[in-house]
Protein backbone atom coordinates (compact mmCIF):
# COMPACT_ATOMS: atom_id res chain seq x y z
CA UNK A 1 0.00 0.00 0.00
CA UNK A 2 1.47 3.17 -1.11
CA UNK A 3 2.03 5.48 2.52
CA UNK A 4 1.99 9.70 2.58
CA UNK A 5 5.80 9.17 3.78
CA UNK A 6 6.58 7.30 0.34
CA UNK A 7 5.21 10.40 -1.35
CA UNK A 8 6.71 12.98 -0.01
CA UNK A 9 9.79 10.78 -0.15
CA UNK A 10 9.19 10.52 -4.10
CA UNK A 11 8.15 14.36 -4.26
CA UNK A 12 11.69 15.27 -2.51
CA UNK A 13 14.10 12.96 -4.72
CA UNK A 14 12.74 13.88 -7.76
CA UNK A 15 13.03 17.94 -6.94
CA UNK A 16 16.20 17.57 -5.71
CA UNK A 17 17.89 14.48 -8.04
CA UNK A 18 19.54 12.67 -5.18
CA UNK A 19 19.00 10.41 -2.24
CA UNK A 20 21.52 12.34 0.13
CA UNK A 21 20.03 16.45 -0.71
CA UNK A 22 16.54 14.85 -0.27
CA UNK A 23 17.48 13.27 3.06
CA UNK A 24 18.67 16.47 4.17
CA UNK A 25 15.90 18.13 3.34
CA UNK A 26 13.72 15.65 5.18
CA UNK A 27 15.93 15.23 7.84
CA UNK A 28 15.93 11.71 7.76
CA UNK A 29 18.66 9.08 6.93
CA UNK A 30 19.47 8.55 2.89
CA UNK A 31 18.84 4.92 3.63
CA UNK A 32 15.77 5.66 4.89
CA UNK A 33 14.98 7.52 1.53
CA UNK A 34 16.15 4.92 0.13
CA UNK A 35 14.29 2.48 1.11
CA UNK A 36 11.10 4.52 0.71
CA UNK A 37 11.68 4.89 -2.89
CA UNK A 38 12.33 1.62 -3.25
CA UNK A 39 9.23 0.40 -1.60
CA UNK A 40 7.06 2.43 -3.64
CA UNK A 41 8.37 1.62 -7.03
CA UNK A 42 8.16 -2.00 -5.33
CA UNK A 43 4.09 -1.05 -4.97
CA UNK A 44 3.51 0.53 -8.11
CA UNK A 45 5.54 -2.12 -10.17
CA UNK A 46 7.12 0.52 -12.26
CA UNK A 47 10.99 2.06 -12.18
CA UNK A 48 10.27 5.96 -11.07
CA UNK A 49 13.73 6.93 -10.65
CA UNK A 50 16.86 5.61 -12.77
CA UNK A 51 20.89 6.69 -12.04
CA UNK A 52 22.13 9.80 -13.54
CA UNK A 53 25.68 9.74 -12.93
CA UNK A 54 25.85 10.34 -8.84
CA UNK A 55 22.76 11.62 -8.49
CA UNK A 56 18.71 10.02 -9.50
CA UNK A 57 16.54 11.11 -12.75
CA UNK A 58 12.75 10.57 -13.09
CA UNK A 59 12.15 8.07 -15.92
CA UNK A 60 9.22 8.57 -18.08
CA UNK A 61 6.96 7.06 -15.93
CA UNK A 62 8.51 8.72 -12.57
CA UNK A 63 7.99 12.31 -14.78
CA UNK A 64 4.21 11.54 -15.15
CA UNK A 65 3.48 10.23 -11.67
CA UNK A 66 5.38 12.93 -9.84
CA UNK A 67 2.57 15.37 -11.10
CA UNK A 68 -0.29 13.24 -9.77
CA UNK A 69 1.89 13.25 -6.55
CA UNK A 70 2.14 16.90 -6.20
CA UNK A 71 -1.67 17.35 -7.43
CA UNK A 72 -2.49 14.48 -4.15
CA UNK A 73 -0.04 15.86 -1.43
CA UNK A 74 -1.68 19.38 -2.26
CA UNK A 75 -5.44 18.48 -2.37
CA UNK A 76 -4.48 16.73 0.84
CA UNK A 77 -3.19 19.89 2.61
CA UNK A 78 -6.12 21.95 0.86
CA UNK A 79 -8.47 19.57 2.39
CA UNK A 80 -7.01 20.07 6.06
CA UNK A 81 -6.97 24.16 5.57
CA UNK A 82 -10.52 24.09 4.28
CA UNK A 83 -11.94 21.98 7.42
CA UNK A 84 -9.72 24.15 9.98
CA UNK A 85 -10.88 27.53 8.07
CA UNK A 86 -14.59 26.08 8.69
CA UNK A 87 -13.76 25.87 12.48
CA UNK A 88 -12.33 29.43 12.59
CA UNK A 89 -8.94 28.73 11.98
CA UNK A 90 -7.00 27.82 8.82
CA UNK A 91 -4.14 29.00 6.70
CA UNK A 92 -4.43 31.19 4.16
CA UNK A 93 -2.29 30.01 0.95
CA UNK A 94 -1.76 32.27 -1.65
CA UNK A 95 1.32 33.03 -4.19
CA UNK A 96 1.88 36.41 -5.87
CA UNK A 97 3.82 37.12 -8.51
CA UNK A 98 6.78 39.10 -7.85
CA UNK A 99 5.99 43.03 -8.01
CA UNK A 100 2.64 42.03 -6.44
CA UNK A 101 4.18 39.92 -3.53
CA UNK A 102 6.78 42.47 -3.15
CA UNK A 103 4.85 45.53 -3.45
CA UNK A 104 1.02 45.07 -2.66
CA UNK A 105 0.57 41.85 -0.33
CA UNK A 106 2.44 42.65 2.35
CA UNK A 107 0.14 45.74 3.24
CA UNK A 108 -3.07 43.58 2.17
CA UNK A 109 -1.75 40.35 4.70
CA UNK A 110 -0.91 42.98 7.28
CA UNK A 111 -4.60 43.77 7.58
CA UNK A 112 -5.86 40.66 7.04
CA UNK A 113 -3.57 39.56 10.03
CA UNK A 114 -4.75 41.81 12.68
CA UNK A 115 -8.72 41.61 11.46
CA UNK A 116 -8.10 37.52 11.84
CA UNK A 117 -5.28 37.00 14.29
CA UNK A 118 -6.28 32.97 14.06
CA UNK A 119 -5.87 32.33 10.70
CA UNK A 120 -1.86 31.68 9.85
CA UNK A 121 -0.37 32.91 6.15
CA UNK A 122 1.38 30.37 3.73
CA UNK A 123 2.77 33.19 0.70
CA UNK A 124 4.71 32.09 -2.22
CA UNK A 125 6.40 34.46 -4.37
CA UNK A 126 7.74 33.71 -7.49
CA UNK A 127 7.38 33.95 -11.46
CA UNK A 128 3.96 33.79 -12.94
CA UNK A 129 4.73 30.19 -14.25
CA UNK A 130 5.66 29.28 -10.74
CA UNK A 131 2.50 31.03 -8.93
CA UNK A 132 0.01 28.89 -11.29
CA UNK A 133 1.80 25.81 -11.57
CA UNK A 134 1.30 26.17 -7.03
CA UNK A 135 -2.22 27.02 -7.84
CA UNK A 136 -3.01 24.19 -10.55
CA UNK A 137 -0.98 21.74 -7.94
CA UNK A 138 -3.24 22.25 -4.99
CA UNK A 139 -0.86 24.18 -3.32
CA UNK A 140 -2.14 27.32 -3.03
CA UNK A 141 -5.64 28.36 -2.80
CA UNK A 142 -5.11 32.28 -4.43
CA UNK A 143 -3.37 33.95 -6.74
CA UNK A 144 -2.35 37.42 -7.39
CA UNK A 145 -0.73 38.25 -10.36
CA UNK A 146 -1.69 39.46 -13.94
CA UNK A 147 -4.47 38.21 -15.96
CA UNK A 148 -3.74 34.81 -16.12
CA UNK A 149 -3.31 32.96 -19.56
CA UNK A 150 -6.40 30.46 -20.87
CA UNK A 151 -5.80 27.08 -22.57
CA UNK A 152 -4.90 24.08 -22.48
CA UNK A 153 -1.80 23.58 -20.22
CA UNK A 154 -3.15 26.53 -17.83
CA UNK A 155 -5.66 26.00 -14.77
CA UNK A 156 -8.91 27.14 -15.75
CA UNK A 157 -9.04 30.56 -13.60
CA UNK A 158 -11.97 32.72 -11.76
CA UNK A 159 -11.22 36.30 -10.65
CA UNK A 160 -12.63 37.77 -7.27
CA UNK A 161 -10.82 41.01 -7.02
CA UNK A 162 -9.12 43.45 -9.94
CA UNK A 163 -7.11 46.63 -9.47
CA UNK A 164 -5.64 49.00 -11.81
CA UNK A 165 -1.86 48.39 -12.87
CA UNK A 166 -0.11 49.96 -15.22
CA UNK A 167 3.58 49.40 -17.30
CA UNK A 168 5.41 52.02 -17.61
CA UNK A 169 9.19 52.50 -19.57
CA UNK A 170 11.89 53.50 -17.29
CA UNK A 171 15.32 54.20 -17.93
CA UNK A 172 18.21 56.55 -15.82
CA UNK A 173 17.74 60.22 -15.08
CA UNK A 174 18.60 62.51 -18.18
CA UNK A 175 18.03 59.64 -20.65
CA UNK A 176 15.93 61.40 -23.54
CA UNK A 177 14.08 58.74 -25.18
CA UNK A 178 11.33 60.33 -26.98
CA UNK A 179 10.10 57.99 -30.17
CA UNK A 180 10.51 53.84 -31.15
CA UNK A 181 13.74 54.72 -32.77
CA UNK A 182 15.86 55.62 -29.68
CA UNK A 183 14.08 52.99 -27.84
CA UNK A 184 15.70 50.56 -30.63
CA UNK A 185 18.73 52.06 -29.38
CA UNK A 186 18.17 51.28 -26.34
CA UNK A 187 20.30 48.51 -24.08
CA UNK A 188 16.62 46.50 -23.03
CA UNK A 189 16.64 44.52 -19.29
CA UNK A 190 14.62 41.48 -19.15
CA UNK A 191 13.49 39.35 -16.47
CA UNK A 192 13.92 35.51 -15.62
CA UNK A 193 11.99 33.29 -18.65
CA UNK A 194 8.76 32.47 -17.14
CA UNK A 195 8.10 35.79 -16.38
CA UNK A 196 5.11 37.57 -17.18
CA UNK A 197 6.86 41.05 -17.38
CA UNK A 198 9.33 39.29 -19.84
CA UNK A 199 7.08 37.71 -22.13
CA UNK A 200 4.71 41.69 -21.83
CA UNK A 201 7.88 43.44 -23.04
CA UNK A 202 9.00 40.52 -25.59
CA UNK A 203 5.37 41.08 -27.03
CA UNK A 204 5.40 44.86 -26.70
CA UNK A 205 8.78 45.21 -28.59
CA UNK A 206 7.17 42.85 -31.77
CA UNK A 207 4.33 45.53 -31.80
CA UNK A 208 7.24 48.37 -31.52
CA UNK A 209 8.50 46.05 -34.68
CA UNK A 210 12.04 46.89 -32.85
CA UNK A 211 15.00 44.32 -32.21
CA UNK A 212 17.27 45.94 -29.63
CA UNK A 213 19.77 44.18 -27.35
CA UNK A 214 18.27 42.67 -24.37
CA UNK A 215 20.07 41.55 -21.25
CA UNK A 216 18.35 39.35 -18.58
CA UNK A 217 18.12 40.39 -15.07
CA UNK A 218 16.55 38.04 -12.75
CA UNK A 219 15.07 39.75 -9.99
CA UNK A 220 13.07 42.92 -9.83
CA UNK A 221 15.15 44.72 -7.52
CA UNK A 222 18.31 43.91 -9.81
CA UNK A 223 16.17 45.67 -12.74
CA UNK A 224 16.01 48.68 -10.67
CA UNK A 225 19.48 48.80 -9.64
CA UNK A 226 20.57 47.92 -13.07
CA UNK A 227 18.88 50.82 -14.96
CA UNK A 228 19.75 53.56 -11.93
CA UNK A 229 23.25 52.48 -12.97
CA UNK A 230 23.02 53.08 -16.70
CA UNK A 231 22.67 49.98 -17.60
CA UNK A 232 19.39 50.23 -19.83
CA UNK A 233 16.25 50.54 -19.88
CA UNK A 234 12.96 48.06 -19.13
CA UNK A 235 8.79 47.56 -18.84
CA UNK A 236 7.88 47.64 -15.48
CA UNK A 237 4.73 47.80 -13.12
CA UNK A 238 4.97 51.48 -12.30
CA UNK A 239 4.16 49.92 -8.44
CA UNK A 240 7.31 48.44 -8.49
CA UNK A 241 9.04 51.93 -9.39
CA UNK A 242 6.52 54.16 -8.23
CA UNK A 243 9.11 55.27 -5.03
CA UNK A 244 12.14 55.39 -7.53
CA UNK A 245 10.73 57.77 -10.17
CA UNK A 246 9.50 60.14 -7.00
CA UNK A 247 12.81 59.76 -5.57
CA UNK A 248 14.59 60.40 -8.78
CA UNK A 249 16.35 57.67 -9.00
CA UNK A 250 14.76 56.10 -12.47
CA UNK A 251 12.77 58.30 -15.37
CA UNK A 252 9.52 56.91 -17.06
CA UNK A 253 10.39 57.12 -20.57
CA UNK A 254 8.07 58.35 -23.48
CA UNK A 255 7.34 55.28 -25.69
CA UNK A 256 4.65 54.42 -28.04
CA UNK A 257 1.32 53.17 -26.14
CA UNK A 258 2.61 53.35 -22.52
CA UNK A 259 1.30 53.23 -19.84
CA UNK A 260 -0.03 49.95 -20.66
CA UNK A 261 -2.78 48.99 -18.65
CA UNK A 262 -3.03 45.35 -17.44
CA UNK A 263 -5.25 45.14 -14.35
CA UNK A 264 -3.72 42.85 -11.05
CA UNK A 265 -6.12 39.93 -10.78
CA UNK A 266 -6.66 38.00 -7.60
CA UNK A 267 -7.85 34.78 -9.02
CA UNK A 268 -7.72 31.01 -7.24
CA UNK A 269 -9.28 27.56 -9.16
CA UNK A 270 -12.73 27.08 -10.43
CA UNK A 271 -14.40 25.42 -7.26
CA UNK A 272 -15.36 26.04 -3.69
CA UNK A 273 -12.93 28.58 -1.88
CA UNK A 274 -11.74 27.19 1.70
CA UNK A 275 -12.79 29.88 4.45
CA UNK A 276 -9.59 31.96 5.29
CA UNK A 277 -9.27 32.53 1.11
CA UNK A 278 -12.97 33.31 0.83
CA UNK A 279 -12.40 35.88 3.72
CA UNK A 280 -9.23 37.18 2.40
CA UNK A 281 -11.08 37.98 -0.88
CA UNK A 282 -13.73 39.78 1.09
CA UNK A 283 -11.12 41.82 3.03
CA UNK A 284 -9.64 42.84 -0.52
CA UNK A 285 -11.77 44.00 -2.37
CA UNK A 286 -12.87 46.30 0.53
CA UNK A 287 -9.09 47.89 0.24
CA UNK A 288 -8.93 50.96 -1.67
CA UNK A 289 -8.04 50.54 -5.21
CA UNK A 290 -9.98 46.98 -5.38
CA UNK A 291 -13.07 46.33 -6.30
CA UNK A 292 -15.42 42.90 -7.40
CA UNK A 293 -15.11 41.83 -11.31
CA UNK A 294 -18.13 43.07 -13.25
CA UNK A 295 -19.14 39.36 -13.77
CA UNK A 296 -18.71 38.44 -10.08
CA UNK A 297 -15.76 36.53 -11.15
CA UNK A 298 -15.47 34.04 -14.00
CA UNK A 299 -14.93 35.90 -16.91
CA UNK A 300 -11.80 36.25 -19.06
CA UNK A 301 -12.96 37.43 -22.14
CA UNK A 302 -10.72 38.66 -25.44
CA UNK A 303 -7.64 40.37 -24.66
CA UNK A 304 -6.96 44.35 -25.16
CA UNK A 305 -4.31 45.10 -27.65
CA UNK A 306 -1.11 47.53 -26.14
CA UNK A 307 -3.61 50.07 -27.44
CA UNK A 308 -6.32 49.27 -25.56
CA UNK A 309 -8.48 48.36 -28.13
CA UNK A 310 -10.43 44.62 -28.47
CA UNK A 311 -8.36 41.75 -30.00
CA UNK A 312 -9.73 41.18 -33.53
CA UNK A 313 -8.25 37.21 -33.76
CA UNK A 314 -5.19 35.92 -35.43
CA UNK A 315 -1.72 37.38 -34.52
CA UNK A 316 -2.72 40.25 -33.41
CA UNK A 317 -4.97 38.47 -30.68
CA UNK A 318 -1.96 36.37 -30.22
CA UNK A 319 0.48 39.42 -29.38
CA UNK A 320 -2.85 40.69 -27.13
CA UNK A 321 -2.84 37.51 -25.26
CA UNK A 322 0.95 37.38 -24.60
CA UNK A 323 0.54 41.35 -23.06
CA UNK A 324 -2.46 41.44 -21.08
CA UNK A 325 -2.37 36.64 -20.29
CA UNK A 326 0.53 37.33 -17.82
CA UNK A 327 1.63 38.18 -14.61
CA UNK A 328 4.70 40.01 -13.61
């Protein structure tokens, strides 16, 4: 009979590729991860893990069973949050996307805190790739991020709360940039791949019909830094600048169509919401700025071009999609 313990065994070998960094992250003995692994293959009657050199890879089979694993472990610990959050206590789980978890959750869980001292706070915070893949896994209950992307590969996703956001150029003080031409010029910072910002200016530079050299930066912060420094110039959520460009530290640049406007979306799974989410959703769209979806949530209809105009199909619906589908 396959145990929890085997799972989570499984679960830590195949994100770490080896019996000794999953033991440490367990804190168990590698023989005892061992053994676990072995048992469980042993159950299943199939060979999840195969030698790569000193450490472990996932065969094909291990690759698709891992996800299942992930999807149970995280249903599991949904399940146990729900039924607390029903008897007044509870975590609330929710990822952000970077600029949001840096720059708006920490006031909005503040809040939350002292209005429900009982209710503990799980926040992720990581790429928009990252933040759904928690969500689709069971993992989290909320996310806040962009609009999320639709299709096949994507959780199907409902919105409860929206609030204005907008992307603004930025570059250093005294850079003149003032048409798509010096732009092209331009030295252009991009985030991590998997970002939503990355793929918003990768799309946004296609419309500019402009191939400039891009460097990629893998952190907000080091964006920041890098273009107070000379370095270039980037897309951002004028949020995550908005304390910079009053400071004068960073300049928003003219350029063609900005700001763009591409709303933050607090969106979790189609399905029943566990308590602590459903009254963190209440909570935030009573904060200034936020208010309820026009539908009351499940709605994300065609895109709006860099423009602002409706998506009309084909690749310019395409290039919509990749600006407005993604968080930052």
């Amino acid at each position: 009979m396959v145990t929890l313990t085997q799972l989570h065994t499984f679960l830590a070998v195949a994100e770490t590729g080896s019996v000794r960094a999953a033991a440490e992250r367990l804190v168990v003995s590698e023989s005892a991860v061992s053994s676990c692994v072995a048992a469980l293959q042993k159950d299943l009657e199939l060979a999840l893990v195969a030698k790569n050199g000193r450490g472990l890879r996932l065969t094909d089979a291990g690759s698709v069973y891992v996800g299942y694993v992930r999807g149970v472990l995280g249903l599991l610990e949904e399940g146990r949050s729900a039924a607390a959050g029903e008897a007044g206590g509870g975590v609330l789980r929710v990822a952000a996307v970077t600029t949001a978890g840096e720059q708006l959750l920490p006031r909005l869980l503040a809040s939350f805190r002292r209005k429900y001292p009982r209710i503990g706070i799980r926040l992720e915070v990581g790429n928009r790739e990252r933040a759904l893949r928690l969500a689709g896994d069971h993992h989290v209950d909320l996310v806040l991020g962009g609009r999320p992307p639709q299709g096949p590969g994507w959780p199907r996703m409902v919105a409860h709360a929206v609030r204005p956001n907008e992307l603004v150029v930025v570059g250093p003080v005294g850079l003149a940039a003032s048409a798509a031409g010096d732009l092209a010029a331009q030295t252009w910072l991009l985030r991590e791949p998997g970002s939503g910002t990355r793929a918003t200016t990768e799309a946004y530079l296609e419309e500019l019909q402009i191939a400039p050299v891009t460097l990629t930066v893998g952190s907000n912060v080091a964006v920041c830094e890098s273009v107070a420094v000379g370095l270039g110039v980037t897309l951002i959520s004028r949020d995550a600048v908005a304390r910079e460009i009053g400071r004068g530290v960073l300049a928003e640049l003219p350029a063609p169509g900005t700001p763009l406007r591409r709303d933050w979306c607090l969106v979790s799974r189609e399905g029943h919401l566990p308590a602590p989410s459903r009254l963190f959703v209440r909570h935030v769209r009573q904060a200034p700025g936020w208010v309820a979806p026009l539908a009351g949530g499940a709605v994300f209809t065609r895109p709006l071009n860099w423009r602002g105009e409706a998506g009309r199909g084909g690749r310019s619906q395409a290039r919509d999609h990749a600006l407005f589908g993604r968080g930052s």
